[in-house]
C-alpha atoms as a PDB file:
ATOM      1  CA  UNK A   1      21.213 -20.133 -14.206  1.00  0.00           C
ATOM      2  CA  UNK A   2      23.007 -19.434 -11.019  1.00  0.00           C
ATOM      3  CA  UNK A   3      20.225 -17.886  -8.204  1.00  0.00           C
ATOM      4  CA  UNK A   4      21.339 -14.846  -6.464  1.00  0.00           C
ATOM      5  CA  UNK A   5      19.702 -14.387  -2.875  1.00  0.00           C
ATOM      6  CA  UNK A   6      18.040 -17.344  -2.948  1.00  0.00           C
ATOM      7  CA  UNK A   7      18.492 -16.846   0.893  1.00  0.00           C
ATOM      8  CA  UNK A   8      15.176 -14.223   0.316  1.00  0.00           C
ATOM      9  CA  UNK A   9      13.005 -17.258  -0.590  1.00  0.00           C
ATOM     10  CA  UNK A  10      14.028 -19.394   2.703  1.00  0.00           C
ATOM     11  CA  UNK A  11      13.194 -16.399   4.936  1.00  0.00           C
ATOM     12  CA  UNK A  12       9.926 -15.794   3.252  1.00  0.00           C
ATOM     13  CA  UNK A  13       8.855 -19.010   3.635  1.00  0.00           C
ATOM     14  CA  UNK A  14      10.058 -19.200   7.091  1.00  0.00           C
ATOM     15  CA  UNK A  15       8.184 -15.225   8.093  1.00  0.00           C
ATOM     16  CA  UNK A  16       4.540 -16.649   7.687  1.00  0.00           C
ATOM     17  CA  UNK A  17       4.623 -17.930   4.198  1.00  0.00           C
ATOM     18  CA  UNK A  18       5.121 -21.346   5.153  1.00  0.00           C
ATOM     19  CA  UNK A  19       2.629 -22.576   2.431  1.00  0.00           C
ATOM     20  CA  UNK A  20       5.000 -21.138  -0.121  1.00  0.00           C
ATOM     21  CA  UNK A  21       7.843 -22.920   0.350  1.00  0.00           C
ATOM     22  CA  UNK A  22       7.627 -25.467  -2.045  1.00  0.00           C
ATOM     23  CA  UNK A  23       6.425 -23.656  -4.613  1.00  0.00           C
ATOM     24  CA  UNK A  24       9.373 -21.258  -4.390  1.00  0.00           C
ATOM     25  CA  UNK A  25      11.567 -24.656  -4.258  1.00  0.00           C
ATOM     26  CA  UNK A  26      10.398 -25.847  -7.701  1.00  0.00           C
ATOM     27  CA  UNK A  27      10.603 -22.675  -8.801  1.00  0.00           C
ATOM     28  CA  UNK A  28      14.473 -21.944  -7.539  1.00  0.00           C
ATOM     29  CA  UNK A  29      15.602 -25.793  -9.035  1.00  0.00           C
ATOM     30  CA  UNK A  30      13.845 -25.088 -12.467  1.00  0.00           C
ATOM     31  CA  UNK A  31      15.232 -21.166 -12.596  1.00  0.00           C
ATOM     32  CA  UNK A  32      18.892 -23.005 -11.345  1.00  0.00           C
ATOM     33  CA  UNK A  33      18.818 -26.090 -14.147  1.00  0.00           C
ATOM     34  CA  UNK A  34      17.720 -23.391 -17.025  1.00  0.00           C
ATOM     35  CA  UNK A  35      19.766 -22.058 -19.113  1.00  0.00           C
ATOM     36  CA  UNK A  36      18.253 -19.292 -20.633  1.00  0.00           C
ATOM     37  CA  UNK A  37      19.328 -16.740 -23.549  1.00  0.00           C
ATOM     38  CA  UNK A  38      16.007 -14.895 -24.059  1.00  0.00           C
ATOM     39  CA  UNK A  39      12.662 -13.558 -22.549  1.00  0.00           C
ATOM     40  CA  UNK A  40      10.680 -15.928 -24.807  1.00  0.00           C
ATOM     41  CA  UNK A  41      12.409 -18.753 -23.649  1.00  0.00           C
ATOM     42  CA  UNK A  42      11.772 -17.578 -19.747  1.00  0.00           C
ATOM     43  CA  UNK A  43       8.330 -17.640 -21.073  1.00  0.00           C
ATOM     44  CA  UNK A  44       8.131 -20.940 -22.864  1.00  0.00           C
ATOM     45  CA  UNK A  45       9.457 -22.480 -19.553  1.00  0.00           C
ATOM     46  CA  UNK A  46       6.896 -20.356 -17.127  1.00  0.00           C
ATOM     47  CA  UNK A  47       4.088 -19.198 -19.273  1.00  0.00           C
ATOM     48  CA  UNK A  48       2.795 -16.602 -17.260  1.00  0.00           C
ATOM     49  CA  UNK A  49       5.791 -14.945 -16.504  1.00  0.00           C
ATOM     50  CA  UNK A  50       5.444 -11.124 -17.046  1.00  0.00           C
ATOM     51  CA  UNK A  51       8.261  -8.073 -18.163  1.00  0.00           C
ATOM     52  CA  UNK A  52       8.347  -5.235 -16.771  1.00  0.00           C
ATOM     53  CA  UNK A  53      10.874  -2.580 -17.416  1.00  0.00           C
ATOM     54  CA  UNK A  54      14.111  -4.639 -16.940  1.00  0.00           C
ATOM     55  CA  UNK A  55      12.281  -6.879 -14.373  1.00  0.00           C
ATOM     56  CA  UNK A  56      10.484 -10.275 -14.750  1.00  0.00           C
ATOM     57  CA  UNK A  57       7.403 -10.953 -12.526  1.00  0.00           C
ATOM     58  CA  UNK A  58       6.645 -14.522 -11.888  1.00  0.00           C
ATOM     59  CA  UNK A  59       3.211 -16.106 -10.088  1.00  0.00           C
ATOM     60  CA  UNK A  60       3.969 -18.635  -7.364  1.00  0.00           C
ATOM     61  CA  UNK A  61       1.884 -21.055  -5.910  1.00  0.00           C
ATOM     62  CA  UNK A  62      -1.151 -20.223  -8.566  1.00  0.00           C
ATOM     63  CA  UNK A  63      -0.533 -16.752  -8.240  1.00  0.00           C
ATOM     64  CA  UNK A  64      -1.032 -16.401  -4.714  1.00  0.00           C
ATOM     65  CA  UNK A  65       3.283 -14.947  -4.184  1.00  0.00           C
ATOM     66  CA  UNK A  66       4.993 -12.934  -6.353  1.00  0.00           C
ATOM     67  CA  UNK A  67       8.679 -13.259  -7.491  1.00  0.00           C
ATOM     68  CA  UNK A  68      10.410 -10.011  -9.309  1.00  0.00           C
ATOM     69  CA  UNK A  69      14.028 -10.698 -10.599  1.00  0.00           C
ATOM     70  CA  UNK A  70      16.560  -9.349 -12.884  1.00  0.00           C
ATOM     71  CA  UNK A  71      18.042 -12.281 -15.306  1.00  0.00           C
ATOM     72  CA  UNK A  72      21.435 -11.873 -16.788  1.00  0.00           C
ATOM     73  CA  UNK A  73      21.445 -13.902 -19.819  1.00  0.00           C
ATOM     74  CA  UNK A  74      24.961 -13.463 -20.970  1.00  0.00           C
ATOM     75  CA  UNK A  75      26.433 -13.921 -17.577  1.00  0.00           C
ATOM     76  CA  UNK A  76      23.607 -16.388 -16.557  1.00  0.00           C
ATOM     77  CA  UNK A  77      22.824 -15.398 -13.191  1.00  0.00           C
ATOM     78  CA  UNK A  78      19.311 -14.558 -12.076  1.00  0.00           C
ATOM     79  CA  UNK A  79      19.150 -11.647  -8.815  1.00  0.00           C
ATOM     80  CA  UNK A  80      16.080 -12.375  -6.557  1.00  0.00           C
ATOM     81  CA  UNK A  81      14.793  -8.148  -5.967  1.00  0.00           C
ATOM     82  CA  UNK A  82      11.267  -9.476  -4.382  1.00  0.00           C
ATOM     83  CA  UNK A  83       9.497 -12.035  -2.804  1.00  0.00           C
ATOM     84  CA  UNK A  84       5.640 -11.389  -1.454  1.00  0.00           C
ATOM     85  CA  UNK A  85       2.293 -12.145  -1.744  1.00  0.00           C
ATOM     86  CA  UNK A  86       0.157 -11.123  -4.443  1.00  0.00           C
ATOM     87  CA  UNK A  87      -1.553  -7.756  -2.299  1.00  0.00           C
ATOM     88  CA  UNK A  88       2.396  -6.772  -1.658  1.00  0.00           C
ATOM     89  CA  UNK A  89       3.362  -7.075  -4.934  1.00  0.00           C
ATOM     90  CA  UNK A  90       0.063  -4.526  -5.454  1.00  0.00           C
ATOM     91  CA  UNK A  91       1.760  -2.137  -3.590  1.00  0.00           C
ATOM     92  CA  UNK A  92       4.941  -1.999  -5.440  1.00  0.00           C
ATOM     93  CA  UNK A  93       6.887  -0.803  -8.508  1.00  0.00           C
ATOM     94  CA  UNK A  94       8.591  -3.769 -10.341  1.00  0.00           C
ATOM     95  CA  UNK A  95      10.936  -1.399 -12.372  1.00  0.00           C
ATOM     96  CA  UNK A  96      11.933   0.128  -8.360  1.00  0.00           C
ATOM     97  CA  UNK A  97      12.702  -3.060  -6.087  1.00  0.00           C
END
C-alpha cells in the first residue's frame, strides 16, 4: 500500500509525541509492505483495528495514539486524515477528519 502523508506521522512524533515514533514506524512499514483488498484482511493483519463510516481507526503504541485513515483498496493507497493521542481522538468524529 502506498502511505499518503506519512509526513503527519514524522511531525507528530517530532510535536511532543516523541515516544510514538516507533510505533508509528512499524506501523507505516507494515501498512506500506501490505497489500490489502478487504477490511477483514486490514483486520487479520492489525486485530484491533476499528471501521467507522468510511474510516479505519487504528491503536498505536498499546492504544495510547490513534491513527484514522481512508484505504483505497483498488488503487492501493492508504490517506493518513489523523494522528493523536487517545483523549484527542475522544474529541473527534472519525467519519469528519
Amino acid at each position: 500500500m502506498r502511505v499518503i502523508a506519512y509526513r503527519v506521522l514524522r511531525e507528530f512524533a517530532k510535536a511532543g509525541h516523541a515516544d510514538a515514533e516507533a510505533s508509528l514506524l512499524v506501523w507505516y512499514k507494515v501498512v506500506s509492505k501490505a497489500e490489502w483488498s478487504s477490511f477483514a484482511e486490514v483486520r487479520a493483519t492489525f486485530p484491533s483495528v476499528d471501521q467507522v463510516g468510511n474510516r479505519l481507526v487504528f491503536n498505536i503504541g498499546g492504544n495510547k495514539y490513534r491513527v484514522i485513515a481512508v484505504i483505497d483498496y483498488i488503487g492501493h493507497g492508504v490517506m493518513i486524515r489523523f494522528v493523536g493521542t487517545h483523549a484527542e481522538y475522544d474529541r473527534v468524529d472519525p467519519r469528519s477528519v
